[in-house]
Each structure stands twice: as structure tokens, then as C-alpha cells.
Protein backbone atom coordinates (compact mmCIF):
# COMPACT_ATOMS: atom_id res chain seq x y z
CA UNK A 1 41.08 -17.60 11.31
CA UNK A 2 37.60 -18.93 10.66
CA UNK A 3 36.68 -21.32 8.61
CA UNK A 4 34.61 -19.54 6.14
CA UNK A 5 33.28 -21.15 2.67
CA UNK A 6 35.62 -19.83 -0.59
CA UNK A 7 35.16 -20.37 -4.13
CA UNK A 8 32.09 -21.81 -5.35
CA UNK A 9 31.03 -22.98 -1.88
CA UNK A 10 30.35 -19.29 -1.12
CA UNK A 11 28.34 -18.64 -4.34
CA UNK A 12 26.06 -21.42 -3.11
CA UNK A 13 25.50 -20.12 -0.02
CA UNK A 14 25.63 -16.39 -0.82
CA UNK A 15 22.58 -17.67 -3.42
CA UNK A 16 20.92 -19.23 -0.64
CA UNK A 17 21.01 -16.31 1.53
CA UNK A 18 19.28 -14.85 -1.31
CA UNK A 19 16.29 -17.54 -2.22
CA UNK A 20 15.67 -17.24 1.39
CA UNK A 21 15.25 -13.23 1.61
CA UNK A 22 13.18 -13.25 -1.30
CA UNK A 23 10.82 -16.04 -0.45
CA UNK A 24 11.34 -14.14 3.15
CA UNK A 25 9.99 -10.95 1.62
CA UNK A 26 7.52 -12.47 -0.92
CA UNK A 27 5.51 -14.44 2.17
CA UNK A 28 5.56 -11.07 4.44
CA UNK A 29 5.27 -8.52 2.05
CA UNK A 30 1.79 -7.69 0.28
CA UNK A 31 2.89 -5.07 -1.88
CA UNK A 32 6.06 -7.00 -2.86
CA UNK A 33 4.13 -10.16 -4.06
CA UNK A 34 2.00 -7.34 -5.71
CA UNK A 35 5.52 -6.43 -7.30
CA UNK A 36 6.46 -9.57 -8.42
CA UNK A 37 3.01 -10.53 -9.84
CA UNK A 38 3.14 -7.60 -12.20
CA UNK A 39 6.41 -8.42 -12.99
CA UNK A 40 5.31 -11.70 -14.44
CA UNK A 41 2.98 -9.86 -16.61
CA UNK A 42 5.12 -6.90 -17.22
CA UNK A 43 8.23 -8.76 -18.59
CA UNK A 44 6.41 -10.72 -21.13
CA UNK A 45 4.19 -7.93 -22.34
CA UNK A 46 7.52 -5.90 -22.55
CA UNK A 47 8.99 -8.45 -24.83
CA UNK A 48 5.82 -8.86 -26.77
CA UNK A 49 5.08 -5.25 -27.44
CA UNK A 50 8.74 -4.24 -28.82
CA UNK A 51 10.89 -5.48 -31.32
CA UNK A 52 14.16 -3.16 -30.15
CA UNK A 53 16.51 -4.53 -27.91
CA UNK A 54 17.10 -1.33 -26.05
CA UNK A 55 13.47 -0.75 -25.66
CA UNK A 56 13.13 -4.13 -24.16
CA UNK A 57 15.55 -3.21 -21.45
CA UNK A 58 14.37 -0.19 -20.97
CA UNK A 59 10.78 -1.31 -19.80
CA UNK A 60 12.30 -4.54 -18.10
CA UNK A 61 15.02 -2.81 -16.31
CA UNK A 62 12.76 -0.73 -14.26
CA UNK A 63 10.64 -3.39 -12.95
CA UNK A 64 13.71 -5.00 -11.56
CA UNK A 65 14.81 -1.77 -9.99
CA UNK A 66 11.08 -1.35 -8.34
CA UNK A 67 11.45 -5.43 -7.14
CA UNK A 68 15.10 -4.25 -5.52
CA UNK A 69 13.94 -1.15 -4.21
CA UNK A 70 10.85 -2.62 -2.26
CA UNK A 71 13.64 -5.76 -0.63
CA UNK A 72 15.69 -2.78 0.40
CA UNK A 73 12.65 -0.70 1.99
CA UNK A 74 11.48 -4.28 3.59
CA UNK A 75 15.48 -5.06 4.98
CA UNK A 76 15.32 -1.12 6.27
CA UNK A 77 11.81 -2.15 8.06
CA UNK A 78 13.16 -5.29 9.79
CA UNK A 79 15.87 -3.36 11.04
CA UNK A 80 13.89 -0.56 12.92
CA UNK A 81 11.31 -2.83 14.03
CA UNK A 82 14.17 -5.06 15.50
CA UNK A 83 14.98 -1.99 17.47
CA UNK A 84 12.18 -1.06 19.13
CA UNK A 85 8.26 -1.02 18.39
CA UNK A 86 8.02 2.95 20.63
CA UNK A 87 7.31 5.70 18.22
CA UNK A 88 10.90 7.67 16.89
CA UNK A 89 11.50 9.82 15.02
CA UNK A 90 14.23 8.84 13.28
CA UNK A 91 12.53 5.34 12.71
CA UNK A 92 9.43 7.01 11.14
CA UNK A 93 12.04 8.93 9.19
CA UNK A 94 13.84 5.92 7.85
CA UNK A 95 10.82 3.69 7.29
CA UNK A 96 8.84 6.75 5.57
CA UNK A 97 12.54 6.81 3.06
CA UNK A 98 12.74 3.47 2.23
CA UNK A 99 8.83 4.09 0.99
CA UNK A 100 9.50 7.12 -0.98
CA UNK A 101 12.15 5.07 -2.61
CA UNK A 102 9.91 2.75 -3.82
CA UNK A 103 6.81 5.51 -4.96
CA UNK A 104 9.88 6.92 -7.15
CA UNK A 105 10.76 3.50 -8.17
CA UNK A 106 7.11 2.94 -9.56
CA UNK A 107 7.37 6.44 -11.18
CA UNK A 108 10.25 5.01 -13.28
CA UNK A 109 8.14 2.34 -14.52
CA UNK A 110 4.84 4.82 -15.54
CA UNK A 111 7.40 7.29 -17.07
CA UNK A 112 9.26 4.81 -19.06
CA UNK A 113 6.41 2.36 -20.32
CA UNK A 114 4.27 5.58 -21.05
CA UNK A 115 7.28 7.17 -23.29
CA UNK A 116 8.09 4.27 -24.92
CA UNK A 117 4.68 2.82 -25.49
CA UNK A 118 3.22 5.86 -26.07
């Protein structure tokens, strides 16, 4: 049996794994530090502009959802590039998904702000 880390010794390094993949994807990713810049303007505004608590989450929680999306699109990237750099089409297919993803993912965050704020 190996001797893997249990208990809180996991959390820590579970939360390590993630530090690193987000500094990871903040240093190679343009449009992801794009992401999390307008997130620090975003989340603030959001709490200045409303006084409801549901409204509050529901301009916050998109953001976060756009910030996951793009780490998943980047993790599906990394992957097909690991493969191979040769033209597939099943890579295009998969790297062109992971992008839609996010474009619907920014959608949320237009839709919602402009409904609530609006």
C-alpha cells in the first residue's frame, strides 16, 4: 500500500496542487490574467452596486464560473499539446470546446450584470 498523505496532510497538499495551477495558469495564460484582473474589479463593484444578497451572488458567481472555465480550457490545452504539436482533428476539436466554453462563460457574466444592473 503506498504511503499516501490522509487527513489534513492531504488538504495541504491538495491546496498546494492548487496555488501552483493557478499561479501556473495566471503566468502562461493572457486571457486568464485578463480574467482575474476583471475579477478584482468586478467583485468589488458587484458588492458596491447592490444591497441584495442574492444579487450579490448572482453577479459574483459568474465571474468565478468564467475564472474555472478558462483553468479547465487551459488543463484541456496542456493535455493535447502534450500529445503532439501535428495538426488533428480531434485536437482542434477539443481545444476549439474548451474555448466555446469559456465565450459562453463570458456570456453569463454580460447577461447577468446587464439584467440585474439594468
Amino acid at each position: 500500500m503506498k504511503n499516501e498523505a490522509t487527513g489534513f496532510d492531504r488538504i495541504v497538499k491538495a491546496l498546494n496542487f492548487s496555488v501552483n495551477g493557478i499561479k501556473s495558469c495566471y503566468q502562461s495564460e493572457t486571457a486568464f490574467k485578463q480574467e482575474v484582473w476583471a475579477a478584482i474589479v468586478l467583485v468589488p463593484t458587484a458588492l458596491w452596486l447592490t444591497t441584495s444578497s442574492i444579487e450579490r451572488v448572482l453577479l459574483i458567481t459568474p465571474i468565478f464560473i468564467v475564472l474555472i472555465t478558462e483553468v479547465v480550457n487551459t488543463a484541456i490545452e496542456s493535455v493535447v499539446d502534450r500529445i503532439g504539436s501535428e495538426h488533428n482533428e480531434l485536437s482542434g476539436k477539443a481545444k476549439d470546446l474548451g474555448s466555446a466554453a469559456v465565450l459562453f462563460s463570458l456570456l453569463l457574466v454580460i447577461v447577468t450584470w446587464s439584467i440585474i444592473l439594468i
